[in-house]
PDB file of N, CA and C in Angstrom:
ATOM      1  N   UNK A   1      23.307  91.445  37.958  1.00  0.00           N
ATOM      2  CA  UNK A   1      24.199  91.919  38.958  1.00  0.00           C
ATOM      3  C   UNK A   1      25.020  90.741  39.479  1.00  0.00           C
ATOM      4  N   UNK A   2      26.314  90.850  39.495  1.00  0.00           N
ATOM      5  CA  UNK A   2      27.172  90.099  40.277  1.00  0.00           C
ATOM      6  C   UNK A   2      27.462  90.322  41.928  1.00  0.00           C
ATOM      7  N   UNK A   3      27.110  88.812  42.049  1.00  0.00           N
ATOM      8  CA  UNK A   3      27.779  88.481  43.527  1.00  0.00           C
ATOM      9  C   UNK A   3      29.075  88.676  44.162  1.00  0.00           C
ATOM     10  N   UNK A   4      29.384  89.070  45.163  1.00  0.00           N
ATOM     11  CA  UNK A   4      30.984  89.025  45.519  1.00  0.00           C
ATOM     12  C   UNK A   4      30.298  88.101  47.131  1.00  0.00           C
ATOM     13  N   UNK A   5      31.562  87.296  46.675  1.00  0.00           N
ATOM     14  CA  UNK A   5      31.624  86.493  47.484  1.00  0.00           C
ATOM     15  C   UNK A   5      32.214  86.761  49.247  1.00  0.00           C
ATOM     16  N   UNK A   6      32.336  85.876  50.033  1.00  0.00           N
ATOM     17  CA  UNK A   6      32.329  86.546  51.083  1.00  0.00           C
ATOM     18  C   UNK A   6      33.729  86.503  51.138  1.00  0.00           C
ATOM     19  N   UNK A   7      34.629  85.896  50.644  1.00  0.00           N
ATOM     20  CA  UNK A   7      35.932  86.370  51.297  1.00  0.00           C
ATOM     21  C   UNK A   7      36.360  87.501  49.815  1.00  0.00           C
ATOM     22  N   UNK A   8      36.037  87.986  49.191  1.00  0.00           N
ATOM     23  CA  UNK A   8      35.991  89.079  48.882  1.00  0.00           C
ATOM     24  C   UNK A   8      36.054  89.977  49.481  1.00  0.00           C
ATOM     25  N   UNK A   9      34.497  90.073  50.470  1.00  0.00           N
ATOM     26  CA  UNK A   9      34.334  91.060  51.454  1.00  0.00           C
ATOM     27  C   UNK A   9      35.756  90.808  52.721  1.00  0.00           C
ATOM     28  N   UNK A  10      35.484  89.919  52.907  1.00  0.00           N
ATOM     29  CA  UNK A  10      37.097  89.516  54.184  1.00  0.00           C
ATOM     30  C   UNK A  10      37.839  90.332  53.642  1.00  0.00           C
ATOM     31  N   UNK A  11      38.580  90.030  52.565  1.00  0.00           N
ATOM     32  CA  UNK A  11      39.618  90.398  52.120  1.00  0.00           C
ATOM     33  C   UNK A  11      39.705  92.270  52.351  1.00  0.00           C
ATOM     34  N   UNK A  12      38.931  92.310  51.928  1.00  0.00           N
ATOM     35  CA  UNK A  12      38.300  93.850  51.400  1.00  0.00           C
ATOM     36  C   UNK A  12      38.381  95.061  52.829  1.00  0.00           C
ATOM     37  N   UNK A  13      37.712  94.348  53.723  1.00  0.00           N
ATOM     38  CA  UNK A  13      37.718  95.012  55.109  1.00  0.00           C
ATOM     39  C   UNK A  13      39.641  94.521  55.854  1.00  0.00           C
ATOM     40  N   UNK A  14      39.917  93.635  55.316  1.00  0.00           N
ATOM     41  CA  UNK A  14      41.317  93.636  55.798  1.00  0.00           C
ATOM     42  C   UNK A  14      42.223  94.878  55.212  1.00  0.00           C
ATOM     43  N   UNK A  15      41.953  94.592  53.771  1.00  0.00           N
ATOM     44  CA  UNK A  15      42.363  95.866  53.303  1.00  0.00           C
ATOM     45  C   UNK A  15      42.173  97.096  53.622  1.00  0.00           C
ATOM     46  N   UNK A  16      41.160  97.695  53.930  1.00  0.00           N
ATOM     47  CA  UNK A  16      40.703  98.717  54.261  1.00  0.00           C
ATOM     48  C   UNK A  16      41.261  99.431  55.914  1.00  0.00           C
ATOM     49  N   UNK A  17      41.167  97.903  56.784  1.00  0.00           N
ATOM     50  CA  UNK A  17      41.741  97.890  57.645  1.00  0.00           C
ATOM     51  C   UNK A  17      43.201  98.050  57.692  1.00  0.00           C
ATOM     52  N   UNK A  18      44.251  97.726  56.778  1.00  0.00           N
ATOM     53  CA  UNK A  18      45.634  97.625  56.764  1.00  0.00           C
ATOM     54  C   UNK A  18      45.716  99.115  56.141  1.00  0.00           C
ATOM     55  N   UNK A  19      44.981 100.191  55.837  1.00  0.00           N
ATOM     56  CA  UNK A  19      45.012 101.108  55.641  1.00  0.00           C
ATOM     57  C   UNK A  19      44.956 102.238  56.137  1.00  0.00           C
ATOM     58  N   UNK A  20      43.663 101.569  57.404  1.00  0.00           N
ATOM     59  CA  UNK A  20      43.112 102.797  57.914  1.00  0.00           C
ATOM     60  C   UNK A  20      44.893 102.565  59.150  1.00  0.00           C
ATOM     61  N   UNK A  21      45.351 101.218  59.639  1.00  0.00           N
ATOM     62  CA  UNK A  21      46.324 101.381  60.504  1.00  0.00           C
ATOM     63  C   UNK A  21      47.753 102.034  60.009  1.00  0.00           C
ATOM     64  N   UNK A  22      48.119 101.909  59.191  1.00  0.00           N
ATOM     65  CA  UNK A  22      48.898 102.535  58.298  1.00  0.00           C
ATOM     66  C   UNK A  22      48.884 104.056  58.127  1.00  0.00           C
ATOM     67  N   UNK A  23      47.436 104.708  57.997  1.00  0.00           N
ATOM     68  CA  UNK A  23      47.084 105.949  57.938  1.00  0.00           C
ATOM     69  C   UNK A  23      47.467 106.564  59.746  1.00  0.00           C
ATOM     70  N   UNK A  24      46.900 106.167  60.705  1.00  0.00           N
ATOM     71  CA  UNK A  24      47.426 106.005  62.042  1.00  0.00           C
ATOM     72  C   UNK A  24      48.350 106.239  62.271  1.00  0.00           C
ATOM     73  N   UNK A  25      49.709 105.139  62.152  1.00  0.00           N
ATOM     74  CA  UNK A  25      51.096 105.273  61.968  1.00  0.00           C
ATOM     75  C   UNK A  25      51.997 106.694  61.518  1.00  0.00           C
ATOM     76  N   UNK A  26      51.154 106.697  60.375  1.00  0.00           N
ATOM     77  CA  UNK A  26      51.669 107.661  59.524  1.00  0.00           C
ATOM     78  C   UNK A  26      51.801 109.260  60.238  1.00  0.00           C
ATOM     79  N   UNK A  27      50.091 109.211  60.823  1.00  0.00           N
ATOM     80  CA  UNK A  27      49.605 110.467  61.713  1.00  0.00           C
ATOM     81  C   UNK A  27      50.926 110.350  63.033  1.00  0.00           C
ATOM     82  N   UNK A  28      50.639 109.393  63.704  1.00  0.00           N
ATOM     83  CA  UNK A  28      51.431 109.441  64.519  1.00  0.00           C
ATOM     84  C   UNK A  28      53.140 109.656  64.464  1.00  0.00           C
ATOM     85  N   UNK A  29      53.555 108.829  63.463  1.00  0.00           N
ATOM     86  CA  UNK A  29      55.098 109.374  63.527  1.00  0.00           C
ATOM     87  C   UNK A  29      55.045 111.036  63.172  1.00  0.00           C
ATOM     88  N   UNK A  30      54.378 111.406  61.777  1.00  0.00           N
ATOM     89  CA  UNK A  30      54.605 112.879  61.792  1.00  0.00           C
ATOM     90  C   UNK A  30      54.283 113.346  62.945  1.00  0.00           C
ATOM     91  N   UNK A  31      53.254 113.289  64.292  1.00  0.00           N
ATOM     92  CA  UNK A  31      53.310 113.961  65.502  1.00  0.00           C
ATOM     93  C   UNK A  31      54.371 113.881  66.170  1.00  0.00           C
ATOM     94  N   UNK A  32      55.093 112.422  66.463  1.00  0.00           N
ATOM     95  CA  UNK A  32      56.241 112.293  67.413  1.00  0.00           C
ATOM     96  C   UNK A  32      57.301 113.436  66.322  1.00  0.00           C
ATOM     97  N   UNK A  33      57.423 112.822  65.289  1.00  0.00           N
ATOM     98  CA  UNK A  33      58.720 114.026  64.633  1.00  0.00           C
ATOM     99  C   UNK A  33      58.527 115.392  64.798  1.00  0.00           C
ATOM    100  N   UNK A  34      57.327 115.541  64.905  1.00  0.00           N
ATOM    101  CA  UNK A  34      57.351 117.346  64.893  1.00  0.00           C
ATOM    102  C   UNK A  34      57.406 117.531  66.317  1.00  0.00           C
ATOM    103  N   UNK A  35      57.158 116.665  67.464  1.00  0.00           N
ATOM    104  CA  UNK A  35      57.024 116.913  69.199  1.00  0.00           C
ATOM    105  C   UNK A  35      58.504 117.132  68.901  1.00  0.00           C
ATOM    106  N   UNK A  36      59.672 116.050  68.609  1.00  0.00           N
ATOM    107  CA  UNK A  36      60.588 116.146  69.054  1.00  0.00           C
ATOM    108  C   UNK A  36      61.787 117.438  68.222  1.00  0.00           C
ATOM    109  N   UNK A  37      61.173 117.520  66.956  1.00  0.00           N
ATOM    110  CA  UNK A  37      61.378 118.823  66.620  1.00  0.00           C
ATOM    111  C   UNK A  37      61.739 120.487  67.622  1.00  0.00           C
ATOM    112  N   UNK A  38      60.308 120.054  67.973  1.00  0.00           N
ATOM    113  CA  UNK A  38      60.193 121.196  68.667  1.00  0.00           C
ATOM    114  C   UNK A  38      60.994 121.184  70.545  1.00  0.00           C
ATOM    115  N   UNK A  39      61.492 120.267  70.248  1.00  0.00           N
ATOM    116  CA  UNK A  39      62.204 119.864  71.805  1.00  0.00           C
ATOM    117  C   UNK A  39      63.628 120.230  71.224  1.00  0.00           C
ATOM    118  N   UNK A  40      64.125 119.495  69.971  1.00  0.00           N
ATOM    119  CA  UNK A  40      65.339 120.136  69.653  1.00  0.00           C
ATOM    120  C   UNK A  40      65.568 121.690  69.046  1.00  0.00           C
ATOM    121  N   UNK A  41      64.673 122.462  68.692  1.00  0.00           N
ATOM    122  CA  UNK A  41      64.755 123.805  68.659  1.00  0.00           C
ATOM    123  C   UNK A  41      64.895 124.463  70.015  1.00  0.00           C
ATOM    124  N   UNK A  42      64.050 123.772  70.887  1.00  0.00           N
ATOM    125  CA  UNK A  42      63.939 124.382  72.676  1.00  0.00           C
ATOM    126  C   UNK A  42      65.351 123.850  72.876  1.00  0.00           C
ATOM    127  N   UNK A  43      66.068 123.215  72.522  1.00  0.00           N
ATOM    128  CA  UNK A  43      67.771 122.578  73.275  1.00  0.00           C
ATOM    129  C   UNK A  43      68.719 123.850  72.913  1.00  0.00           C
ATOM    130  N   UNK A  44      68.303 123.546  71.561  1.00  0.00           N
ATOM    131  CA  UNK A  44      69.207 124.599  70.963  1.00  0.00           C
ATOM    132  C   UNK A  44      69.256 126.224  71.570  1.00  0.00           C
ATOM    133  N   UNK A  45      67.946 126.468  71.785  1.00  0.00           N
ATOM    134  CA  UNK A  45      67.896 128.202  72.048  1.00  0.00           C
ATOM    135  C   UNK A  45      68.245 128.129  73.507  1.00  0.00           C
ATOM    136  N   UNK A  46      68.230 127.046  74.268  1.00  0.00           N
ATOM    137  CA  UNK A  46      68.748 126.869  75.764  1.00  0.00           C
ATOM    138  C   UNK A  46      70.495 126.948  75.515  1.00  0.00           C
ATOM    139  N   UNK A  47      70.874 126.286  74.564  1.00  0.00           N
ATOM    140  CA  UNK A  47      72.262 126.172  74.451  1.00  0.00           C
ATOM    141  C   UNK A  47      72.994 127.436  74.359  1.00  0.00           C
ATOM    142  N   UNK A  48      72.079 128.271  73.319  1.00  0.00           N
ATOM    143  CA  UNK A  48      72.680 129.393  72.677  1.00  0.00           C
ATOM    144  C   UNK A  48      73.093 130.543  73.754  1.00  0.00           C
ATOM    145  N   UNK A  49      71.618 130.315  74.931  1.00  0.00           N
ATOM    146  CA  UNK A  49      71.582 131.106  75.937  1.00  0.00           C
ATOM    147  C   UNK A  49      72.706 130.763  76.488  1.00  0.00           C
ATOM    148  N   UNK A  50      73.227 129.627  76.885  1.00  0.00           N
ATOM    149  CA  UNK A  50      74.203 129.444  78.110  1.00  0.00           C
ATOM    150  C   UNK A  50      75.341 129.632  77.515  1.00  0.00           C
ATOM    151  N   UNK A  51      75.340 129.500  76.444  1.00  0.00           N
ATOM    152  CA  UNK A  51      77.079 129.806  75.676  1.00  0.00           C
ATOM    153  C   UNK A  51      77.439 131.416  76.013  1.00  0.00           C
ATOM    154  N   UNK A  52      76.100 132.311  75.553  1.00  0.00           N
ATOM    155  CA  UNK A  52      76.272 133.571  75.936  1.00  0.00           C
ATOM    156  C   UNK A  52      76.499 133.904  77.422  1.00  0.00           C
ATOM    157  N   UNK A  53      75.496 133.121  77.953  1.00  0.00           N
ATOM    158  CA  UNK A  53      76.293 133.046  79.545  1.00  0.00           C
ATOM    159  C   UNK A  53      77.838 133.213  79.942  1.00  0.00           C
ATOM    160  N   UNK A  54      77.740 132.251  79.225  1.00  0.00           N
ATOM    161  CA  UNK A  54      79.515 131.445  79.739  1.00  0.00           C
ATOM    162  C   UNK A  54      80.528 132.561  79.098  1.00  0.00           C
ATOM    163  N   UNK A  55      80.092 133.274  77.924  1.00  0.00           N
ATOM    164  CA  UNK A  55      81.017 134.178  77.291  1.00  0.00           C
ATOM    165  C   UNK A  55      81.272 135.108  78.357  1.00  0.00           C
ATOM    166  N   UNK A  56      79.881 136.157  79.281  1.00  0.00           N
ATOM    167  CA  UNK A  56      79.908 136.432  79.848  1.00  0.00           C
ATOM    168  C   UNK A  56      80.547 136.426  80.754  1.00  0.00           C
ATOM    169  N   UNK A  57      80.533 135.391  81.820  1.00  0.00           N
ATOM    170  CA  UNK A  57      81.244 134.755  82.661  1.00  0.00           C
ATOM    171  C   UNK A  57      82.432 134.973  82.491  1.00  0.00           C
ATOM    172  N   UNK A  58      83.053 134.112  81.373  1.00  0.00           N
ATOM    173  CA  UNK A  58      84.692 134.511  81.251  1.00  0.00           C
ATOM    174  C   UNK A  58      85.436 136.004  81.120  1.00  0.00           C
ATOM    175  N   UNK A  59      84.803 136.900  80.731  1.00  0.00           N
ATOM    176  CA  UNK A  59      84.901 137.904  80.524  1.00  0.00           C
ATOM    177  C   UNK A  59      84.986 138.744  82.051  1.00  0.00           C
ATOM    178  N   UNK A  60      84.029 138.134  82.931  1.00  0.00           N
ATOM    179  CA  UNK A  60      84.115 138.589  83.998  1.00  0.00           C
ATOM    180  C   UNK A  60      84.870 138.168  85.097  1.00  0.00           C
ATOM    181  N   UNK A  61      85.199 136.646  84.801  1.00  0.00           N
ATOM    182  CA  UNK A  61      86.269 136.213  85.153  1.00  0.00           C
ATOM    183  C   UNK A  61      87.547 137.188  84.826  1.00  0.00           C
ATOM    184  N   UNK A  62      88.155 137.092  83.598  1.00  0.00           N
ATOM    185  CA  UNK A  62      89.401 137.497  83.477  1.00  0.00           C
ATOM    186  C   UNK A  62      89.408 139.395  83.723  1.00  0.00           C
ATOM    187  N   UNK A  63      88.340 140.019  84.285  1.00  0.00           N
ATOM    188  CA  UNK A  63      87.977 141.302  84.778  1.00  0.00           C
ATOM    189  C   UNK A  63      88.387 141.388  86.097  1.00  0.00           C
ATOM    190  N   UNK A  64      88.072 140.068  87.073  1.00  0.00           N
ATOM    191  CA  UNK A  64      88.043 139.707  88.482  1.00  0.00           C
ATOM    192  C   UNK A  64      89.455 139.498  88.574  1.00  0.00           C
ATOM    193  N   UNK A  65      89.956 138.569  87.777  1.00  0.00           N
ATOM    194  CA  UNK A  65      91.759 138.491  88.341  1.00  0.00           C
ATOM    195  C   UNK A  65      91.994 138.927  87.801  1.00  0.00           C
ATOM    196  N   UNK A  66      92.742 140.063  86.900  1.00  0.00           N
ATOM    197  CA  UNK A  66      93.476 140.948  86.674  1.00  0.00           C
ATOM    198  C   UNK A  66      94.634 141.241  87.637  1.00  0.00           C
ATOM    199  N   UNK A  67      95.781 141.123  87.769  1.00  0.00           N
ATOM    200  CA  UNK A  67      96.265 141.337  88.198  1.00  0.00           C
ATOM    201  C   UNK A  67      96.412 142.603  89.233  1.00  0.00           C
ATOM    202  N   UNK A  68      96.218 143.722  88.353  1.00  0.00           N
ATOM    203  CA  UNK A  68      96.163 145.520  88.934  1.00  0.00           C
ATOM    204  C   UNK A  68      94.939 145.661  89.579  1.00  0.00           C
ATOM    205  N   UNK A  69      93.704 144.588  89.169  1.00  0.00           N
ATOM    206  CA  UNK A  69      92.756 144.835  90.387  1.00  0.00           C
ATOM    207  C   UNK A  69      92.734 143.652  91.429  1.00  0.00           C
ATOM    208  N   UNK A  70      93.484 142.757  91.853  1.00  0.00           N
ATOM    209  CA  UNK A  70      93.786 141.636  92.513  1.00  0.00           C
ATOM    210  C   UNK A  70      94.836 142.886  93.712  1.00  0.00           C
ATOM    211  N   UNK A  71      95.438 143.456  92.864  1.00  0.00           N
ATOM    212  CA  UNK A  71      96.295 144.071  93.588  1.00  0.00           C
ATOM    213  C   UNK A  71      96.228 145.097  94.732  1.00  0.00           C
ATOM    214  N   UNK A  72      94.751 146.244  94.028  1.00  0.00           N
ATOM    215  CA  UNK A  72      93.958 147.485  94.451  1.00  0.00           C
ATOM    216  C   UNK A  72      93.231 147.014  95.508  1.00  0.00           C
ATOM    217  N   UNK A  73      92.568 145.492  95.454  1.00  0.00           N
ATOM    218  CA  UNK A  73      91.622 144.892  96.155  1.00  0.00           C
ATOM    219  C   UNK A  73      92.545 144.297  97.530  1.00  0.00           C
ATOM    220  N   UNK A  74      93.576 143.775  97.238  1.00  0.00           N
ATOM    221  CA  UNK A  74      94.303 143.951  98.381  1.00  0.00           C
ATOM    222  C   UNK A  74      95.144 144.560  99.278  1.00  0.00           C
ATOM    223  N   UNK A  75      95.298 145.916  98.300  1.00  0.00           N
ATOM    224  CA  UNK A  75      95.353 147.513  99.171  1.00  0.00           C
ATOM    225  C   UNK A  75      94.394 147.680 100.112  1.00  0.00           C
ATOM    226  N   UNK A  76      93.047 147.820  99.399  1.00  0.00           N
ATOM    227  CA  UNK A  76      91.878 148.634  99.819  1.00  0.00           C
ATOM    228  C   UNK A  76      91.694 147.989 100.696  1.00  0.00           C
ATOM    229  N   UNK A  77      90.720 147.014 100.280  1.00  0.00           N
ATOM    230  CA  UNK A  77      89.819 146.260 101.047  1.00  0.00           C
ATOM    231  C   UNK A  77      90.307 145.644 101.795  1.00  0.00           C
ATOM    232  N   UNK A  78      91.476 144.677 101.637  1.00  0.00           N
ATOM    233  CA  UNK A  78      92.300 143.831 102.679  1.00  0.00           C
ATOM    234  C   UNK A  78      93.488 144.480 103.418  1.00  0.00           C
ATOM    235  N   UNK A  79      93.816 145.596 102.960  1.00  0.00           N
ATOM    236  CA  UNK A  79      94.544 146.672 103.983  1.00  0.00           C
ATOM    237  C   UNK A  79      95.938 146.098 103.952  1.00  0.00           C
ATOM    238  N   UNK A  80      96.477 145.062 102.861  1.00  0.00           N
ATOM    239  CA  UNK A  80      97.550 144.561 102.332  1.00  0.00           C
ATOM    240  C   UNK A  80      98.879 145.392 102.086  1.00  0.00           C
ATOM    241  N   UNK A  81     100.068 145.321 102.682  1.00  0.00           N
ATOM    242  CA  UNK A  81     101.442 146.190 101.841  1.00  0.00           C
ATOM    243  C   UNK A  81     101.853 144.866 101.669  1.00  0.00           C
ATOM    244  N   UNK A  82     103.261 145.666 100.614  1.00  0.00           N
ATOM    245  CA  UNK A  82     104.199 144.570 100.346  1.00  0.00           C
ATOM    246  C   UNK A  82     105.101 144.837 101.929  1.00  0.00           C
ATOM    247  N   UNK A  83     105.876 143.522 102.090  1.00  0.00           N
ATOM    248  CA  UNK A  83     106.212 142.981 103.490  1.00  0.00           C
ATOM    249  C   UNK A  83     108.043 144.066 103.453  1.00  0.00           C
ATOM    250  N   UNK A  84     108.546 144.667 103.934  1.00  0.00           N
ATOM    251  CA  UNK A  84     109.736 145.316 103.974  1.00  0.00           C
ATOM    252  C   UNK A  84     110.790 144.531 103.994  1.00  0.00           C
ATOM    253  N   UNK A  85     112.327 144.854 103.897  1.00  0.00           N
ATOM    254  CA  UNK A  85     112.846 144.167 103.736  1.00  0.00           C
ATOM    255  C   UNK A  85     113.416 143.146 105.502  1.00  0.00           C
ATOM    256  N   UNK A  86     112.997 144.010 106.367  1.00  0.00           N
ATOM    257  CA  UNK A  86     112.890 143.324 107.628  1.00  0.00           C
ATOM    258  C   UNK A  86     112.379 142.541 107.944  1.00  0.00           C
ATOM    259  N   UNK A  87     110.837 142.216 107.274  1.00  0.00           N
ATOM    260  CA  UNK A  87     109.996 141.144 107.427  1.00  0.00           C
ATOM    261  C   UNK A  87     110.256 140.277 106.140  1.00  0.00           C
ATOM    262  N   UNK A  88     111.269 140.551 105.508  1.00  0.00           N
ATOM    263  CA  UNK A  88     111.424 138.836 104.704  1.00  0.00           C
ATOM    264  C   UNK A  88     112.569 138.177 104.836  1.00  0.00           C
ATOM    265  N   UNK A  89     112.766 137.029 104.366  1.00  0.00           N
ATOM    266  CA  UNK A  89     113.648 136.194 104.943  1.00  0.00           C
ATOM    267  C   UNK A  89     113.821 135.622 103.867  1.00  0.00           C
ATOM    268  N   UNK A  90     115.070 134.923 103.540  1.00  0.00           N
ATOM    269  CA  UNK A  90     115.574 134.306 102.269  1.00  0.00           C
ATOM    270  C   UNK A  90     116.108 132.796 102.377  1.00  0.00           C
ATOM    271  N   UNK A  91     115.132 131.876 102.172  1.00  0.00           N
ATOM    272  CA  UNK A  91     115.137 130.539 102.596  1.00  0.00           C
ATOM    273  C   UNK A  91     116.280 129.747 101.588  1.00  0.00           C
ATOM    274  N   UNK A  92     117.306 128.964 101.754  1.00  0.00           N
ATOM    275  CA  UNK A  92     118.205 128.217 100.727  1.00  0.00           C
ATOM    276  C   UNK A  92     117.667 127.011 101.009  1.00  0.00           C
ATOM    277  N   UNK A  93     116.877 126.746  99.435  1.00  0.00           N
ATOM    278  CA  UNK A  93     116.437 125.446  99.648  1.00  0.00           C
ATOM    279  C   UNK A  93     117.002 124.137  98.475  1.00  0.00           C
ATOM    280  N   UNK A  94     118.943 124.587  98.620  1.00  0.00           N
ATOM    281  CA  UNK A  94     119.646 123.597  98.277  1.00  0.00           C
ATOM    282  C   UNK A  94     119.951 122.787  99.002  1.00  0.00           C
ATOM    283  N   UNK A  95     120.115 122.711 100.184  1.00  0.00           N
ATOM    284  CA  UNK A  95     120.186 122.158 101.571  1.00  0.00           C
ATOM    285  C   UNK A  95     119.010 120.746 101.630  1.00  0.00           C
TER     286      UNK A  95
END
């Protein structure tokens, strides 16, 4: 039977060691990549939501000023006429 010498063994447990840290690494980046994976799928379906928001929004925006209901709303509710020709006045602002 052959001897192995001791820095054999050194060597050997370094190796083993530069492996097992390596194996570590390895574990660990695939965890961080798949954490942050799953953070950019959560961005995205947040995004998707607020875009639909915002579609929304505009839609209800350009519902709100409309002109013909800007107009009704200041019939009704604000008890608004147009001003007669007694109450307007015609400013010359070449002067």
């Amino acid at each position: 039977m052959r001897k192995v010498s001791v820095a054999a063994w050194a060597l050997l447990i370094v190796e083993v060691g530069l492996v097992l840290v390596s194996t570590f690494g390895i574990i660990s980046v695939t965890y961080e990549t798949r954490s942050q994976f799953a953070e950019l799928e959560q961005a995205r379906s947040q995004q998707q939501l607020l875009q639909e928001q915002w579609g929304r929004l505009l839609l209800e925006e350009s519902a709100f000023s409309s002109p013909s209901r800007v107009e009704r709303v200041a019939r009704e509710q604000l008890k608004m006429v147009l001003p007669s020709m007694e109450n307007t006045q015609e400013l010359d602002l070449s002067k």
